[in-house]
Protein backbone atom coordinates (compact mmCIF):
# COMPACT_ATOMS: atom_id res chain seq x y z
CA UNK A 1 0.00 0.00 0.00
CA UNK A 2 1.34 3.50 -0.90
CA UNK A 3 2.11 6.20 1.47
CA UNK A 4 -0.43 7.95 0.24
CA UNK A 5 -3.20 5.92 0.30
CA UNK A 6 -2.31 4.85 4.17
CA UNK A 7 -2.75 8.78 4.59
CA UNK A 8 -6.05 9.03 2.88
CA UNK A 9 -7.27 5.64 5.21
CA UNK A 10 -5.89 7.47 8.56
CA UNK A 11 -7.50 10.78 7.21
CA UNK A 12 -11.03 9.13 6.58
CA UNK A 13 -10.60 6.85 10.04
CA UNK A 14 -9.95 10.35 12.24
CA UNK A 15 -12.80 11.83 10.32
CA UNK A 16 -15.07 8.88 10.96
CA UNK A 17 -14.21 9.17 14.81
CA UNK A 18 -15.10 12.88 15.17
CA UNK A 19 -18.40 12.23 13.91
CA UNK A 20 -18.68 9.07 16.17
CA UNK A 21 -17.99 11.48 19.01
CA UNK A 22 -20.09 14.01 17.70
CA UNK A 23 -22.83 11.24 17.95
CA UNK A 24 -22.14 9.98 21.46
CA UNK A 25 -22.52 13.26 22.59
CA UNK A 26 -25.67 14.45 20.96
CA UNK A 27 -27.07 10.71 22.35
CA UNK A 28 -25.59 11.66 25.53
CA UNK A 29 -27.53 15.23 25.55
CA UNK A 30 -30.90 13.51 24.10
CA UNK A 31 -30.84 11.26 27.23
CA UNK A 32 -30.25 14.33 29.69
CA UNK A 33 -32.84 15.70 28.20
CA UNK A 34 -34.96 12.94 28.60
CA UNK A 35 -34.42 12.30 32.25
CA UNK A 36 -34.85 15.88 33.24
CA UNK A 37 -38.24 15.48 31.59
CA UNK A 38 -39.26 12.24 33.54
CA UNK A 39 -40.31 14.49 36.86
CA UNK A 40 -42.57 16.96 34.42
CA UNK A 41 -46.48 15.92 34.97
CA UNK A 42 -47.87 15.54 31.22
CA UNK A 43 -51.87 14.98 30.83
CA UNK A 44 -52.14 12.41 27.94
CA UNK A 45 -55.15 10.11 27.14
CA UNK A 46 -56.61 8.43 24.91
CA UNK A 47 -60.23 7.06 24.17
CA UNK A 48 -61.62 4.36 21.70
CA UNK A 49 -64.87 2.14 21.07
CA UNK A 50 -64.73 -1.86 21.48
CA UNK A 51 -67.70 -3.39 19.59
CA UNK A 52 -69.98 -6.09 17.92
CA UNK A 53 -72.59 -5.56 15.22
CA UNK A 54 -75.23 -8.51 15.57
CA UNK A 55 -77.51 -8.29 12.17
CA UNK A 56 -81.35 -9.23 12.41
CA UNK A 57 -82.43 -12.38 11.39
CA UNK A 58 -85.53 -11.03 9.85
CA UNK A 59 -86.30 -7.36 7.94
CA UNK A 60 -89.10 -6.92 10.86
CA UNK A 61 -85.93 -7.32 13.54
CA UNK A 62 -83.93 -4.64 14.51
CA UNK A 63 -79.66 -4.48 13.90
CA UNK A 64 -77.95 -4.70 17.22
CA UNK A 65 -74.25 -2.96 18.11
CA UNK A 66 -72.79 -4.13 21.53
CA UNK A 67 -70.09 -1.31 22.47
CA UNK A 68 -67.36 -0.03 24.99
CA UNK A 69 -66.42 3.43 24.81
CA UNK A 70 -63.11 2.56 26.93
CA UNK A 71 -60.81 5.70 27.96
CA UNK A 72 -57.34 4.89 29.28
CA UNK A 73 -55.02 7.97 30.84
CA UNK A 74 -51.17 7.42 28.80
CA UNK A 75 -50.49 10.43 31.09
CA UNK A 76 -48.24 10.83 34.21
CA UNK A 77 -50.87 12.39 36.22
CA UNK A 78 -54.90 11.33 37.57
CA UNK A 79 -57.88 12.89 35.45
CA UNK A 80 -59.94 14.23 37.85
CA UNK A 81 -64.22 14.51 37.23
CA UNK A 82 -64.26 12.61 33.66
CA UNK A 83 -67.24 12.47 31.73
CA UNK A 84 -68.10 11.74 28.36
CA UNK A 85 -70.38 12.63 25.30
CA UNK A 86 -71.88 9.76 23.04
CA UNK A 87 -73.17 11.76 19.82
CA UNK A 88 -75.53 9.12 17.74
CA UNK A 89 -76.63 10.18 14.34
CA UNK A 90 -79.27 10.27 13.18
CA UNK A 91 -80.52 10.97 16.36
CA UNK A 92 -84.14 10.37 15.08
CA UNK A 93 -83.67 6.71 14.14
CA UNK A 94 -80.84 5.27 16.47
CA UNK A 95 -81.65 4.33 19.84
CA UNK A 96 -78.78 4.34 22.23
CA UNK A 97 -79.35 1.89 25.54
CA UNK A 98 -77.47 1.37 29.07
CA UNK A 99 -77.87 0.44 32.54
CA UNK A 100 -77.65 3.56 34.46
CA UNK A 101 -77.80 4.29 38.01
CA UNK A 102 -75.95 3.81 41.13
CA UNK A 103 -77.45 0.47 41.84
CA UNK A 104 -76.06 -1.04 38.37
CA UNK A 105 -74.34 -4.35 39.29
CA UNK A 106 -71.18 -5.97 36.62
CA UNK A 107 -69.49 -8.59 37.72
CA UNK A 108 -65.98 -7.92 37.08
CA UNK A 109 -64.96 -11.37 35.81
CA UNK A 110 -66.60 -10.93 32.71
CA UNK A 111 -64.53 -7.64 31.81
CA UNK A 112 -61.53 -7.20 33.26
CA UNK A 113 -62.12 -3.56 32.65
CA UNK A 114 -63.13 -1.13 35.58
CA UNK A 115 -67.01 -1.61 34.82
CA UNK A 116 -68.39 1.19 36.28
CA UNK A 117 -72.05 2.56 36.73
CA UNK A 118 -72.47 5.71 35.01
CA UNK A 119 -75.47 8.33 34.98
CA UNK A 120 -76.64 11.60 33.18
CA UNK A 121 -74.12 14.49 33.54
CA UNK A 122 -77.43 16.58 34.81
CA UNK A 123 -81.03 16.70 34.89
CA UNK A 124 -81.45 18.46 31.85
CA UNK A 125 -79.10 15.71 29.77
CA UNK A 126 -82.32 14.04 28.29
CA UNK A 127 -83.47 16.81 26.68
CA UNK A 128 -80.31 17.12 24.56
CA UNK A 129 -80.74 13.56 23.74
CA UNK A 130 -84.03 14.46 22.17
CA UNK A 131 -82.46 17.84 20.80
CA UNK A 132 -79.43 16.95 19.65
CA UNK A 133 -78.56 12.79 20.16
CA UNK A 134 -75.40 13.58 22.54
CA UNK A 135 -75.99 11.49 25.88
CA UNK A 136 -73.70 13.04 28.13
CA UNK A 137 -73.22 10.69 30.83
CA UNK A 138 -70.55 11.11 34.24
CA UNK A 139 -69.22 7.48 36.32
CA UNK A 140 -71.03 7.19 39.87
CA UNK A 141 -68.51 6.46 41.84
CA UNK A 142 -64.86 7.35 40.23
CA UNK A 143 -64.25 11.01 40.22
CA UNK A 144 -60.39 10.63 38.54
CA UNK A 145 -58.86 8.45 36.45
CA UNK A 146 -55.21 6.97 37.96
CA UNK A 147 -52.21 7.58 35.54
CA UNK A 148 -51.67 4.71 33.38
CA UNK A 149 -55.60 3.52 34.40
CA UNK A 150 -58.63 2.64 32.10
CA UNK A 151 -62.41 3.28 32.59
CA UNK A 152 -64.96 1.76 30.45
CA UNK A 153 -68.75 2.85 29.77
CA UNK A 154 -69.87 -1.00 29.22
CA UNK A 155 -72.18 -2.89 27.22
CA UNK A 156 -74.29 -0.03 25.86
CA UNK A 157 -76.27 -1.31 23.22
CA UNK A 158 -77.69 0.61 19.51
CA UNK A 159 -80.31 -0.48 17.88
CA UNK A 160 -81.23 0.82 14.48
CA UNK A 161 -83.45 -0.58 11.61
CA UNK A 162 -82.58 -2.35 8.47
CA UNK A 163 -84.96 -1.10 5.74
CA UNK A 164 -84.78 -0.66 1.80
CA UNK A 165 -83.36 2.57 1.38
CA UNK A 166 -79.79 2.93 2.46
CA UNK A 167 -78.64 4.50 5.78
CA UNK A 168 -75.43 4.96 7.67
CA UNK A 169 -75.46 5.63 11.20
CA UNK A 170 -72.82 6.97 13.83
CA UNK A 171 -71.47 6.87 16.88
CA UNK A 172 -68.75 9.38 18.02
CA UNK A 173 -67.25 9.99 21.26
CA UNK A 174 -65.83 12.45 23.05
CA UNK A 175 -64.04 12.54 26.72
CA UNK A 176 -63.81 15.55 28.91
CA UNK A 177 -62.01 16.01 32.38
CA UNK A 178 -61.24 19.14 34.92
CA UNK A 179 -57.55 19.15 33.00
CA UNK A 180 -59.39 18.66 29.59
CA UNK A 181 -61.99 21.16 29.46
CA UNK A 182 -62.22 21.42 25.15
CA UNK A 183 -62.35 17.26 25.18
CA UNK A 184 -60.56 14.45 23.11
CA UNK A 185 -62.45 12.99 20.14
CA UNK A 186 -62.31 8.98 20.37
CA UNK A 187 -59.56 7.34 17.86
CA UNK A 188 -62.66 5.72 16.70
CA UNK A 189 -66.30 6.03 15.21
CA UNK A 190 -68.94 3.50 15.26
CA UNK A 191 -70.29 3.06 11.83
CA UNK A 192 -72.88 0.98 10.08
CA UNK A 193 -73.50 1.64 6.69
CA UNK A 194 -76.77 -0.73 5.49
């Protein structure tokens, strides 16, 4: 191998280093940054619908949707006073059913998700069902969501018919909390197009 060639490999190897360097220490600053962060409270959560559509056997029968609007705080801190909003669409042909109440029993076997009873947000929550198809609805008992924790608004059932003419119906959701007054829109929709 020439001189000059072992000069050029040397040059390149020295050059390679520096930048090695240069990477250990931007690693090195990405990591400080990173546990300096770690102590920072940060409100993150998400919120999705589990379901199953059960068709009618007959025209005369009525389509069935079995849903979970689950919402699970990803965040570092507790959500305190969550409620959510269940908009159905349309509201004049969808008919949205749960148990609600404080004396609502689940046995807990059967989901391993906290099953809790829920109940209007107010008294006046019925008449924006009629107005408007948004069923705001608050859990009995919980009044904050641990970090890391889920809550579920279980087996609430939708009915809707099955006729000639197409129709789609809809199911958003939304979840709300003291630290999240503007609400987070559910990853998911519930749709049935027929």
């Amino acid at each position: 191998m020439s001189d000059h060639l072992l000069l050029e490999v040397e040059k390149k190897v020295r050059t390679l280093e520096r930048d090695i360097q240069a990477v250990k220490q931007t690693l090195n600053e990405i990591k400080k940054a990173k546990e300096q962060g770690k102590g920072i409270p940060h409100i993150s959560v998400i919120s999705y619908f589990t379901y199953s559509l059960l068709l009618p056997k007959t025209a005369e029968q009525k389509g069935t949707v079995v849903g979970n609007f689950v919402i699970h705080n990803t965040g570092s801190v507790p959500l305190e006073n969550p409620f959510i909003c269940l908009k159905v669409m349309p509201k004049e042909r969808v008919i949205l059913s749960a148990k609600l109440g404080e004396d609502v029993q689940y046995d807990r076997r059967l989901n391993p998700l906290v099953m809790e009873p829920w109940q209007y947000i107010d008294e006046n929550a019925d008449k924006i069902v009629e107005e408007k198809g948004e069923f705001w609805l608050k859990p009995v008992h919980i009044s904050k969501i641990e970090a890391g924790q889920k809550l579920s608004f279980s087996n609430f059932q939708l009915k809707f018919d099955i006729r000639e003419e197409q129709m789609t119906y809809k199911v958003e959701g939304f979840f709300y909390c003291k630290q999240l007054p503007n609400g987070v829109r559910a990853l998911n929709n519930i749709v049935i197009h027929v």
